[in-house]
Protein backbone atom coordinates (compact mmCIF):
# COMPACT_ATOMS: atom_id res chain seq x y z
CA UNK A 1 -40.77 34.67 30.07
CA UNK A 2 -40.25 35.05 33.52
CA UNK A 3 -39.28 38.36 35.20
CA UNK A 4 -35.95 38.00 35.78
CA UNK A 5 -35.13 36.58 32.27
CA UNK A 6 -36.92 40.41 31.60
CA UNK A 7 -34.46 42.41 32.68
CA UNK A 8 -31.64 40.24 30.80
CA UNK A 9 -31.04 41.66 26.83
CA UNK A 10 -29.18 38.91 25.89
CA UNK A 11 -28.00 35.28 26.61
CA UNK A 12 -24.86 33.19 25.77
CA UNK A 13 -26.69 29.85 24.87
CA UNK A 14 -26.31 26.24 23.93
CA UNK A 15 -28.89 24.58 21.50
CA UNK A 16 -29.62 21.12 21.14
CA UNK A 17 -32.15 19.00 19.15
CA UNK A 18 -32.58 16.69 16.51
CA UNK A 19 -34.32 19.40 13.97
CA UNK A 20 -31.09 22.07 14.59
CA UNK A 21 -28.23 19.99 15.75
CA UNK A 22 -26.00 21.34 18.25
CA UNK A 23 -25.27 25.48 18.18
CA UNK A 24 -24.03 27.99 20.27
CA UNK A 25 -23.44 31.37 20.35
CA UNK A 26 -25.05 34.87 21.57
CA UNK A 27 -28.92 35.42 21.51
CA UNK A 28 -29.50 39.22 21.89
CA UNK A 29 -33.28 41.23 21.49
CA UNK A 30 -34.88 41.92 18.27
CA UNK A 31 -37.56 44.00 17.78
CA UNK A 32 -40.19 42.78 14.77
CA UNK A 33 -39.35 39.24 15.58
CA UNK A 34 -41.45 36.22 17.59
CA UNK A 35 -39.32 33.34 17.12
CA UNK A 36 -35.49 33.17 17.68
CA UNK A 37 -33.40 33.30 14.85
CA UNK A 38 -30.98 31.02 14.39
CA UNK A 39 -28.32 31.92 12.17
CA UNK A 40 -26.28 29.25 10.34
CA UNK A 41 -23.31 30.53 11.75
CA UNK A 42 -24.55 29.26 15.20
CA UNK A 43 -25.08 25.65 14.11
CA UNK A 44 -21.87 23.95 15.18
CA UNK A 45 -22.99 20.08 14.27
CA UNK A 46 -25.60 19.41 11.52
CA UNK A 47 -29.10 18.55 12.00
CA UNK A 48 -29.90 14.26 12.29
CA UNK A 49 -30.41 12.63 9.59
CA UNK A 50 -32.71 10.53 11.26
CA UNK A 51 -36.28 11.46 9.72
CA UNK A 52 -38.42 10.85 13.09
CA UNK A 53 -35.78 11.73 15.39
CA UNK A 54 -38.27 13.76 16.97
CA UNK A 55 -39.07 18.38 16.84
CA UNK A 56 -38.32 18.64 20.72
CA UNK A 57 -35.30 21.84 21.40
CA UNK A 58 -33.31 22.11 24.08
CA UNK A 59 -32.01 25.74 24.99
CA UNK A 60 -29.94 26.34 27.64
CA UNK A 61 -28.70 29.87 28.71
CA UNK A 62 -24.91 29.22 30.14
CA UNK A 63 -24.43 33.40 31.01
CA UNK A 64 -27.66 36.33 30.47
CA UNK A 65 -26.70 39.96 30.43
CA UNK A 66 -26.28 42.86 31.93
CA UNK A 67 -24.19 40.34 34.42
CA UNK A 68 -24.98 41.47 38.18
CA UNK A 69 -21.68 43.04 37.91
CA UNK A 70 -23.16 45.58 35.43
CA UNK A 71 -26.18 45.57 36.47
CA UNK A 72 -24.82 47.41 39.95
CA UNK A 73 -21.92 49.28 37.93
CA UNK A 74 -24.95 51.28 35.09
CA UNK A 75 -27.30 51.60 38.81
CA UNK A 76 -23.93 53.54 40.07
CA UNK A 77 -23.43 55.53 36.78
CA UNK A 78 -26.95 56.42 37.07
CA UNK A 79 -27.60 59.26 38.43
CA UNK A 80 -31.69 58.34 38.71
CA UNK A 81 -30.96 54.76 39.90
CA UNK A 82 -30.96 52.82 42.84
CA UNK A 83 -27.60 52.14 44.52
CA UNK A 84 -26.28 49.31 44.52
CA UNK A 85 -24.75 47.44 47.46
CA UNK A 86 -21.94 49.03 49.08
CA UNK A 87 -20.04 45.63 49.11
CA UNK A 88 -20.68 45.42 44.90
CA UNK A 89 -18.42 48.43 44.88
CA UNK A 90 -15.07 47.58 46.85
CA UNK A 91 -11.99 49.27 45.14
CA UNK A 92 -10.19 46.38 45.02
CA UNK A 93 -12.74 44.77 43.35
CA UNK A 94 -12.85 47.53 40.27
CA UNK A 95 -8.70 47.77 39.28
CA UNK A 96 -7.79 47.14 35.81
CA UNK A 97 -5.63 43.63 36.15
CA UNK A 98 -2.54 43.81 35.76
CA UNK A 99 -2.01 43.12 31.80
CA UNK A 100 -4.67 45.54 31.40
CA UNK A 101 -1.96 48.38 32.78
CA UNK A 102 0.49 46.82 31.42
CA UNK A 103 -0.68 47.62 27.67
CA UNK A 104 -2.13 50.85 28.40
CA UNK A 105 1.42 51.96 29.80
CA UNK A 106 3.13 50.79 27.07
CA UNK A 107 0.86 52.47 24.63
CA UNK A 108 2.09 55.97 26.02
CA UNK A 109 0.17 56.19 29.21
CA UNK A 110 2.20 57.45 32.13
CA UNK A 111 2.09 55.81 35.37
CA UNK A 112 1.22 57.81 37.74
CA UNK A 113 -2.27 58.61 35.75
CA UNK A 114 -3.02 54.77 36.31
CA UNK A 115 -2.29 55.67 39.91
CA UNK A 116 -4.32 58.66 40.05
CA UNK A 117 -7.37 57.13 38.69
CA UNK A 118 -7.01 53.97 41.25
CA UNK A 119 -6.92 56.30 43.69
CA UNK A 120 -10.30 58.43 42.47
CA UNK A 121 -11.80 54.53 42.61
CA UNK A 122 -10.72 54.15 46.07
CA UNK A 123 -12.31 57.65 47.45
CA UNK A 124 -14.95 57.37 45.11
CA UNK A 125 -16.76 54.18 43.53
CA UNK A 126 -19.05 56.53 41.85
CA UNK A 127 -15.84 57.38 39.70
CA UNK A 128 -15.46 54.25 38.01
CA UNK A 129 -14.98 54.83 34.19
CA UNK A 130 -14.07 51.14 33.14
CA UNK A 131 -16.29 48.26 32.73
CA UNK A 132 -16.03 44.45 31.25
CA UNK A 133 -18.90 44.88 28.34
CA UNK A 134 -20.43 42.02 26.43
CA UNK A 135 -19.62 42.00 22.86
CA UNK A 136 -22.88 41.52 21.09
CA UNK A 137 -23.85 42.10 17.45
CA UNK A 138 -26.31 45.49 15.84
CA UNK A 139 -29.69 44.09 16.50
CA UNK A 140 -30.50 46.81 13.93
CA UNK A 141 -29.90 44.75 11.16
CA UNK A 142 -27.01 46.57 10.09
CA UNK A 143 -27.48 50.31 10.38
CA UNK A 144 -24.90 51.04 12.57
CA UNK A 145 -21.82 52.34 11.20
CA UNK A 146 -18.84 49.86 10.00
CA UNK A 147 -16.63 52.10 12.29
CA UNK A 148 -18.70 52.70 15.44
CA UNK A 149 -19.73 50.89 18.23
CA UNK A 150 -22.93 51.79 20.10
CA UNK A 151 -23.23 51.68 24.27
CA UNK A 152 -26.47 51.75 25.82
CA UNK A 153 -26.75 53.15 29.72
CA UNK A 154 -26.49 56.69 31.32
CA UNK A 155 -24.18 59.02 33.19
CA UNK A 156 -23.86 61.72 34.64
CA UNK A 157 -22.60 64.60 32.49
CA UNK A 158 -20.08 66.32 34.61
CA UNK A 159 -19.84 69.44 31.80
CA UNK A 160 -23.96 69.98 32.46
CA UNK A 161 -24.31 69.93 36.40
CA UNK A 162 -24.17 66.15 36.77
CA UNK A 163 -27.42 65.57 34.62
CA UNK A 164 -27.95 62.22 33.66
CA UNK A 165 -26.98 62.12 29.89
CA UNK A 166 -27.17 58.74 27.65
CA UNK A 167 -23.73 57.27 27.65
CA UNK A 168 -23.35 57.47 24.10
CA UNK A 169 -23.97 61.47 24.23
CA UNK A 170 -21.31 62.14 26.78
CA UNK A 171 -18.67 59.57 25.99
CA UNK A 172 -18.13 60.41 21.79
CA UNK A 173 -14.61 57.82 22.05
CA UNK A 174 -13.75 54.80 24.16
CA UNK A 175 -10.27 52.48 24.95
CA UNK A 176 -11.37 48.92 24.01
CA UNK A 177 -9.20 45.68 24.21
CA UNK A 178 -9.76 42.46 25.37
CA UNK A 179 -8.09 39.69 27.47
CA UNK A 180 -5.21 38.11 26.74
CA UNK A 181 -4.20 41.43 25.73
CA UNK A 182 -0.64 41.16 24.93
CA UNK A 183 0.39 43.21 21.21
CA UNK A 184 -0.17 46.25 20.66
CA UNK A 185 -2.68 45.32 18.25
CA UNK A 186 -4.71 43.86 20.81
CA UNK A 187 -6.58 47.29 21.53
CA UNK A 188 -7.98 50.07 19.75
CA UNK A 189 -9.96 53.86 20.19
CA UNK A 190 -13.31 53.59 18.73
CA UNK A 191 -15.85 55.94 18.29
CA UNK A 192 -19.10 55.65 20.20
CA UNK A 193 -22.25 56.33 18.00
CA UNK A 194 -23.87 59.00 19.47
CA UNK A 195 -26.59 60.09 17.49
CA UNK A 196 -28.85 58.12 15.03
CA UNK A 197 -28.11 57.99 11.67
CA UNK A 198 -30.75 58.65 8.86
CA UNK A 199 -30.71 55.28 7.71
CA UNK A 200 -31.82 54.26 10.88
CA UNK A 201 -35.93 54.47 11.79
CA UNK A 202 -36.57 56.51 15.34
CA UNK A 203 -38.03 52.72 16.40
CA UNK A 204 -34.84 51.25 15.93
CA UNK A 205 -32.94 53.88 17.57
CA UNK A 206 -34.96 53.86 20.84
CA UNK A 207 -34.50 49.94 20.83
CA UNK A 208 -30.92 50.38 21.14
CA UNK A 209 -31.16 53.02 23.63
CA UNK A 210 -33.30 51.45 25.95
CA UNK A 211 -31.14 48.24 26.45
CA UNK A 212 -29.17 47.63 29.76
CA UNK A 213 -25.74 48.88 30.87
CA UNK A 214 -23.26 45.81 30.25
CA UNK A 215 -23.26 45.38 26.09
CA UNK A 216 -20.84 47.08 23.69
CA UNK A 217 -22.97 46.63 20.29
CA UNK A 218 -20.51 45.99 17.03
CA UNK A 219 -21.83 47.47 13.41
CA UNK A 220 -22.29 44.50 10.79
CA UNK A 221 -22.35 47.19 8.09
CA UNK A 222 -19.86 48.62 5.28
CA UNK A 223 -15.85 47.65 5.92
CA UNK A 224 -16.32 45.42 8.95
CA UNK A 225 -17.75 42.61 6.81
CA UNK A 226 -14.09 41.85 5.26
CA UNK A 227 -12.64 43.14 8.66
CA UNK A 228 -15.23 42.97 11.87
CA UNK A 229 -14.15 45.59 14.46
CA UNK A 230 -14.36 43.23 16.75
CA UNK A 231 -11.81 41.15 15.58
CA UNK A 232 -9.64 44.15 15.00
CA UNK A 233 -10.00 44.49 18.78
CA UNK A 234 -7.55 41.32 20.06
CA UNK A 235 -9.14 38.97 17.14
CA UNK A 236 -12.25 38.88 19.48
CA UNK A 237 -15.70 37.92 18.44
CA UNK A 238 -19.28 38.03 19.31
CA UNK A 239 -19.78 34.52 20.57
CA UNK A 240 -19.88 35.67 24.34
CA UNK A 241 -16.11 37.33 24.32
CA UNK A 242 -16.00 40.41 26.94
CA UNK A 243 -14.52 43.83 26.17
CA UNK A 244 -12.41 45.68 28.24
CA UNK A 245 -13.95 49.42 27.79
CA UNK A 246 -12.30 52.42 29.36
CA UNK A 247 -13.71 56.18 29.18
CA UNK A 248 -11.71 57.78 31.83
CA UNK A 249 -10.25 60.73 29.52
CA UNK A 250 -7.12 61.08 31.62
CA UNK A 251 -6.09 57.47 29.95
CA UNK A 252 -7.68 57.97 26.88
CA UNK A 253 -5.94 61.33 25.50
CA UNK A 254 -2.62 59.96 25.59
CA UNK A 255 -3.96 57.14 23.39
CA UNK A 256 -5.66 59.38 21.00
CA UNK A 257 -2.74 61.39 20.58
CA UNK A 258 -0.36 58.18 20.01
CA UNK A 259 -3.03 57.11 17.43
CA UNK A 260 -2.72 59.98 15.29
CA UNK A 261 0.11 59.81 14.76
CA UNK A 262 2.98 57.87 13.61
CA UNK A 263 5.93 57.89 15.40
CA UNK A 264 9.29 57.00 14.41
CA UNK A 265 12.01 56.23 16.66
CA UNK A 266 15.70 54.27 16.11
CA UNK A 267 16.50 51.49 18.57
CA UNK A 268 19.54 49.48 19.07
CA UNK A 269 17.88 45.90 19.76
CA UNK A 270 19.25 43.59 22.34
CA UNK A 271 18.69 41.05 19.68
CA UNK A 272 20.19 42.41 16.65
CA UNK A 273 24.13 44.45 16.29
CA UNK A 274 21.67 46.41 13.59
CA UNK A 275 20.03 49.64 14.23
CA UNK A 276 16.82 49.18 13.16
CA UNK A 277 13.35 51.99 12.36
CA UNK A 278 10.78 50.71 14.38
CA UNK A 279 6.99 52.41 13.02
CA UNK A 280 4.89 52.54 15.99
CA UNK A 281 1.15 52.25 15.29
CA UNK A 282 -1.15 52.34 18.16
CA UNK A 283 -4.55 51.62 17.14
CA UNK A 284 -3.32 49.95 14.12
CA UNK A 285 -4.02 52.23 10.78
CA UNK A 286 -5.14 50.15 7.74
CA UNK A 287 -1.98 49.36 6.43
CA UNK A 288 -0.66 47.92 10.14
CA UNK A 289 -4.35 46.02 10.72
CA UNK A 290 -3.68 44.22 7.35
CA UNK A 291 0.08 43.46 7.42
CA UNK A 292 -0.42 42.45 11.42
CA UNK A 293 -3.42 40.67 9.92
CA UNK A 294 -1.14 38.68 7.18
CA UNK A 295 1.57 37.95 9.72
CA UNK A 296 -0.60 36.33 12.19
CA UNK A 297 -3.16 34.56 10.15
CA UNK A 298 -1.02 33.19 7.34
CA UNK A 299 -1.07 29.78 5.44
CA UNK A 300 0.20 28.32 8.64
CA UNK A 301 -3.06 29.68 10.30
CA UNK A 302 -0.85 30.78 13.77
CA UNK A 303 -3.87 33.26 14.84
CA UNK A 304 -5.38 33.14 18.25
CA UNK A 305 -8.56 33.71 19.49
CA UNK A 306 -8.07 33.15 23.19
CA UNK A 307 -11.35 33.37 25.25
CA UNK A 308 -13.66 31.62 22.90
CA UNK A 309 -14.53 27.92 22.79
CA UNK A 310 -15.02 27.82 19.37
CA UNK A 311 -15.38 29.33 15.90
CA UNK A 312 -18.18 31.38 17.38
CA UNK A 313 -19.81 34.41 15.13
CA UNK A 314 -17.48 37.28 14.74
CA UNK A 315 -19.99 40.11 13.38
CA UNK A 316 -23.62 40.01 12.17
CA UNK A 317 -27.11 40.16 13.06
CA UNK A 318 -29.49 37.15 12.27
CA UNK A 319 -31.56 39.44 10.07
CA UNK A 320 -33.95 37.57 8.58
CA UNK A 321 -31.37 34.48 8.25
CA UNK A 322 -32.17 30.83 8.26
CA UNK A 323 -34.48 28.49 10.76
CA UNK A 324 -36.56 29.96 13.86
CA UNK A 325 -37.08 28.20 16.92
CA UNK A 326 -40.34 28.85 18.85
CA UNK A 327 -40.04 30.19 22.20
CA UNK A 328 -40.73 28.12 25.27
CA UNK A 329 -43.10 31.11 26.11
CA UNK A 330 -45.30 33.74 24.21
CA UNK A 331 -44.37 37.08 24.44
CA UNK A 332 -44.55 40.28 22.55
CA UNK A 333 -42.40 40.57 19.25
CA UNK A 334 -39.91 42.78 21.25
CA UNK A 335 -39.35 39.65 23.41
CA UNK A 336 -37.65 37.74 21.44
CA UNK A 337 -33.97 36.74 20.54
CA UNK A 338 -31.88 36.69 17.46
CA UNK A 339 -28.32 35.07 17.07
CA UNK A 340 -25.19 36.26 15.81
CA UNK A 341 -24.28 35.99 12.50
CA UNK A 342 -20.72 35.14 11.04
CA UNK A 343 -21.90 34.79 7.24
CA UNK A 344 -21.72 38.50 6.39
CA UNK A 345 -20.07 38.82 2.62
CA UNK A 346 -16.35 38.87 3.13
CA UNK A 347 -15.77 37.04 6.12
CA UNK A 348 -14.78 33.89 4.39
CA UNK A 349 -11.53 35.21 4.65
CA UNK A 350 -11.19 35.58 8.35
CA UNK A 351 -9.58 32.03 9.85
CA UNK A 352 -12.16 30.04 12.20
CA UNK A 353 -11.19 28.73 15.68
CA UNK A 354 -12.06 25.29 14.30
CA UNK A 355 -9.53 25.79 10.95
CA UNK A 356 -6.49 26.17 13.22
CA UNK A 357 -7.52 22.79 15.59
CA UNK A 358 -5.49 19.91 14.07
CA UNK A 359 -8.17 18.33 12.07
CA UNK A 360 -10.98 15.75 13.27
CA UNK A 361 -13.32 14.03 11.19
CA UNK A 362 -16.40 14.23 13.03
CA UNK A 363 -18.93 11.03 11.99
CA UNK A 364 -22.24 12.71 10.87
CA UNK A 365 -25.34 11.98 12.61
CA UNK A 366 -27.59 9.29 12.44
CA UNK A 367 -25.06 6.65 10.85
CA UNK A 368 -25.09 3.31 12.31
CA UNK A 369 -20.75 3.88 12.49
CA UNK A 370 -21.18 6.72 14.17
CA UNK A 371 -18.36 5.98 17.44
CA UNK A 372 -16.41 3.66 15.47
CA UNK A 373 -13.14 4.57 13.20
CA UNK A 374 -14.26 5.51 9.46
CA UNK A 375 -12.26 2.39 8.06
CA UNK A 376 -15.00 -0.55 9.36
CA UNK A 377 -12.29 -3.07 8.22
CA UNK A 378 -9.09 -1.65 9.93
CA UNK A 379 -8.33 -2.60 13.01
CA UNK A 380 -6.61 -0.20 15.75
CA UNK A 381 -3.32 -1.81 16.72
CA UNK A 382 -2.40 -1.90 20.45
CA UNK A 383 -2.81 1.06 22.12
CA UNK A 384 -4.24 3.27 19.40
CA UNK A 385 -7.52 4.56 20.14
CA UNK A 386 -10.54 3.20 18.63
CA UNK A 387 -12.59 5.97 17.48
CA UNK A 388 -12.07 9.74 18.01
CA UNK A 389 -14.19 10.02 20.74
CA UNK A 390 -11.27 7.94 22.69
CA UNK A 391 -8.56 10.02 21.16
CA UNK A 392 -10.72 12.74 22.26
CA UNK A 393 -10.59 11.39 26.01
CA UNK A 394 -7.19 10.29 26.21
CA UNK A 395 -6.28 14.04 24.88
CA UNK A 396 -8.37 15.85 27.77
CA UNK A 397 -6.91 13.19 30.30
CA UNK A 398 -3.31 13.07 29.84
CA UNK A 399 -2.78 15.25 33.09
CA UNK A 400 1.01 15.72 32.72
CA UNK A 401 0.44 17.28 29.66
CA UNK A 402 -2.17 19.31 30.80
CA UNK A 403 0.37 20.18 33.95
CA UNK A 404 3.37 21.34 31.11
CA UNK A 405 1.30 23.10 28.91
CA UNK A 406 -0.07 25.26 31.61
CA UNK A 407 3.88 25.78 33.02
CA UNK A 408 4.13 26.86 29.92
CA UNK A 409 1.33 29.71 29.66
CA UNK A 410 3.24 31.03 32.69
CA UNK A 411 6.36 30.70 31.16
CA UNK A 412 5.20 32.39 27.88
CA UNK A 413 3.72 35.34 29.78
CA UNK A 414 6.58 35.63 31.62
CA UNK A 415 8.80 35.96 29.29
CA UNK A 416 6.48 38.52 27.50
CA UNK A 417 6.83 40.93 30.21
CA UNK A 418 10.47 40.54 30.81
CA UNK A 419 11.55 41.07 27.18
CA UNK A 420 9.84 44.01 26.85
CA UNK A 421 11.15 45.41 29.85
CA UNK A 422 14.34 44.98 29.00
CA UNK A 423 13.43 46.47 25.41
CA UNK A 424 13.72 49.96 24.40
CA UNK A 425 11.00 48.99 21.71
CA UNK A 426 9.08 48.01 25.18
CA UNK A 427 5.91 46.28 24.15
CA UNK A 428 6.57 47.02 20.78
CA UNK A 429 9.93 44.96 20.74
CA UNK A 430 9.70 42.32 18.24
CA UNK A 431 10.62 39.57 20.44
CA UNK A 432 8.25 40.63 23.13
CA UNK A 433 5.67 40.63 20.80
CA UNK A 434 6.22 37.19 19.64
CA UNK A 435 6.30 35.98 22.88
CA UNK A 436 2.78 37.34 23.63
CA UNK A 437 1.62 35.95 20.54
CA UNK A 438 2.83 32.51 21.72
CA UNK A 439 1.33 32.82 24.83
CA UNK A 440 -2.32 33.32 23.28
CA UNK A 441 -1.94 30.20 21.45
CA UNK A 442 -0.75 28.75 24.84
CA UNK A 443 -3.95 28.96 25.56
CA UNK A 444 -5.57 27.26 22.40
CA UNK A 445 -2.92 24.40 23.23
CA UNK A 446 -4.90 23.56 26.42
CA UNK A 447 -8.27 23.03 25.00
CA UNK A 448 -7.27 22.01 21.26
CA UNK A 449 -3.96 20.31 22.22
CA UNK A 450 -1.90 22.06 18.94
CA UNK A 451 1.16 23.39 18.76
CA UNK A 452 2.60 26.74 19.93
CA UNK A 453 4.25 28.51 17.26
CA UNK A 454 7.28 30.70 18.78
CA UNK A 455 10.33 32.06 16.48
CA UNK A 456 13.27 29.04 16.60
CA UNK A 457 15.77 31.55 18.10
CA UNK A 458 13.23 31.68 21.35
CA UNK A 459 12.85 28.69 21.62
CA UNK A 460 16.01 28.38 24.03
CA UNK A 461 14.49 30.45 26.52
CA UNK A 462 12.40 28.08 28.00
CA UNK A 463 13.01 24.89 29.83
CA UNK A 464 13.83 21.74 27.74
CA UNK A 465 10.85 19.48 29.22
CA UNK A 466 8.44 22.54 27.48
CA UNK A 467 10.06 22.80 24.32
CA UNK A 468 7.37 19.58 23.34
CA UNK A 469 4.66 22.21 22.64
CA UNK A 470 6.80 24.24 20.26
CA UNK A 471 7.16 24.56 16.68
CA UNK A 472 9.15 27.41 14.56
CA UNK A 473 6.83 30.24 13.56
């Protein structure tokens, strides 16, 4: 393993080879392991049928973490570390984007505490309490807790004369969403473990505290196996998805306080002559997770999962799951890699990327018919495709489609942020929320080429040549 590749903890990867097939998905360190683990949630086409097609693997790392991003953010948190460049930590470079602010307002924030903190960034990098995290799964093999996540990296403890403190003993509750981050749903406060639980051996615990600033690690244990935290958090997963984290305590106590409790207010919508009770849940309680969970991922399957390619694993470690691939290189056991896991019991409920994709029969490997259509005796009439691999093609290169269905991301977003605006609900407006929900799948359109699901009575407010993309949710 080279050196560089020594200071990375984990690695977005591609895998392909006659013996595995085709996978992808996160490889993060394992202690007690020499081989990596490849769980079967990883494997995204079969293995060839082929007997001698041959043992070679081909791995390819697309992204390795800490990024250099984070790597220069936990060296400015550190107290003990080197700085970084000066240039790494421009102000401008470190605000939250705009749909970041614009949730965290609407959740209860004020303003002018956004403001504030922007302006702390701008006199001082060193107070920088956000960061884009890597969502990775509990190395541990599940003895983190089903409702903690676990942050490796220090600080400085401002309560203790600036000593450098682990992260996780300073920081006991984060702000964590992910982009698109439209719905309230989108983001939740979650607890950061802090000390190590009896289950858990001393070995395992210094593991996890002695990987690199840039991961937020997700439990695979208890609840989350019907319900991964992670995809409570935006619907995300843990095949290379990054989390928005945010510890700055100004922003976070008006979040805590709006998700203890419930509030009740009466609005008169825009949309409806009908006074209506709106229940606002921030950090959606049990009963909101589920019924938001029901609305958005019913038989129709209208869920979106917008910064993944694929299925991708959700939750899990590899454990001691499935086939091992040797490494290109020896190393110690600490060295090597284990995959994310999606087949953790429950999770057979949660909808896959590739469930809400309009269907395409993919030809298995090694069959002599393997690019031709599945009927041998049907012929395509005139300008049908011939196999799916053209339909395939002519999907990805029909530009003016690509051109409207990006208008219409715009659009969608757009109209997101004007109806709740003009709301009283704000982003909590029924309407607004739809909209944001429609511009997630917007996104899905591009690369899957489905249909946007957006109430019929919306439908109106966009232009007539974008309406194509639309069916009634």
């Amino acid at each position: 393993m080279s050196r560089p590749s020594k200071r990375k903890d984990s690695f977005q990867v591609r895998i392909f080879g006659p013996c595995v097939g085709i996978a992808k998905g996160m490889l993060i360190k394992k202690i007690g392991i020499t081989k990596i683990q490849l769980p079967p949630s990883m494997i995204k086409v079969p293995p060839s049928k082929v007997s001698d097609g041959g043992t070679w693997v081909s791995l390819i790392a697309t992204s390795a973490q800490p990024s250099r991003s984070s790597e220069y953010l936990g060296r400015k948190l550190d107290p003990d570390a080197k700085d970084p460049p000066k240039a790494s930590m421009d102000p401008s470079k470190w605000r939250l984007r705009e749909m970041y602010q614009r949730l965290i307002v609407g959740l209860g924030v004020p303003k002018n505490v956004i403001q504030r903190y922007h302006r702390g960034i701008k006199r001082n990098p060193g107070g920088i309490q956000h960061a884009h995290l890597r969502g990775v799964c509990d190395p541990t093999g599940g003895l983190i807790p089903a409702d903690c996540i676990f942050i490796p990296g220090f600080v400085k403890d401002i309560g203790d004369d600036n000593m450098r403190r682990m992260f996780c003993s300073v920081h006991k509750e984060v702000f964590v969403t992910r982009s698109p981050c439209m719905e309230p749903s989108d983001a939740k406060i979650i607890k950061v473990l802090s000390l190590r639980p009896e289950a858990m051996p001393q070995e395992s615990w210094d593991f996890l505290c002695n990987l690199r600033f840039g991961h937020i690690v997700f439990p695979t244990a208890g609840d989350s196996a019907s319900n991964p935290l992670c995809f409570q958090v935006g619907e995300g997963d843990l095949d290379g998805d990054d989390y928005l984290v945010v510890w700055n305590e100004d922003i976070i106590e008006p979040l805590k306080q709006a998700s203890h409790s419930c509030l009740e207010q009466k609005f008169h919508q825009k949309e409806s002559s009908e006074k209506e009770t709106i229940r606002f849940f921030f950090v959606p309680a049990k009963e909101f997770i589920r019924g938001h969970f029901r609305d958005t991922v019913s038989a129709s399957a209208s869920s979106t999962l917008a910064a993944a390619e694929g299925g991708g694993a959700r939750a899990g470690a590899a454990g001691s799951m499935s086939s091992s691939l040797n490494r290109a290189s020896s190393g110690d056991a600490g060295d090597a890699y284990a995959g994310t896991c999606t087949n953790q019991p429950g999770t057979e409920a949660l909808p896959s990327r590739t469930s809400l994709m309009p269907e395409i029969k993919v030809p298995e490997c090694g069959t002599e018919a393997a690019l031709v259509e599945e009927d041998v005796g049907s012929k395509p009439t005139s300008g049908e495709p011939s196999s799916w691999l053209e339909a395939a093609q002519e999907e990805m290169l029909d530009l003016s489609k690509l051109k409207s269905s990006s208008m219409l991301i715009g659009r969608l977003y757009g109209l997101c942020k004007k109806t709740a605006a003009e709301s009283r609900a704000g982003i909590f407006s029924k309407d607004a929320c739809s909209f944001g929900r429609a511009y997630k799948d917007s996104i899905d359109s591009v690369k899957h080429g489905n249909k946007v699901r957006l109430p019929g009575h919306l439908h109106n407010k966009l232009p007539e040549n974008l309406r194509q993309h639309l069916e009634d949710a």
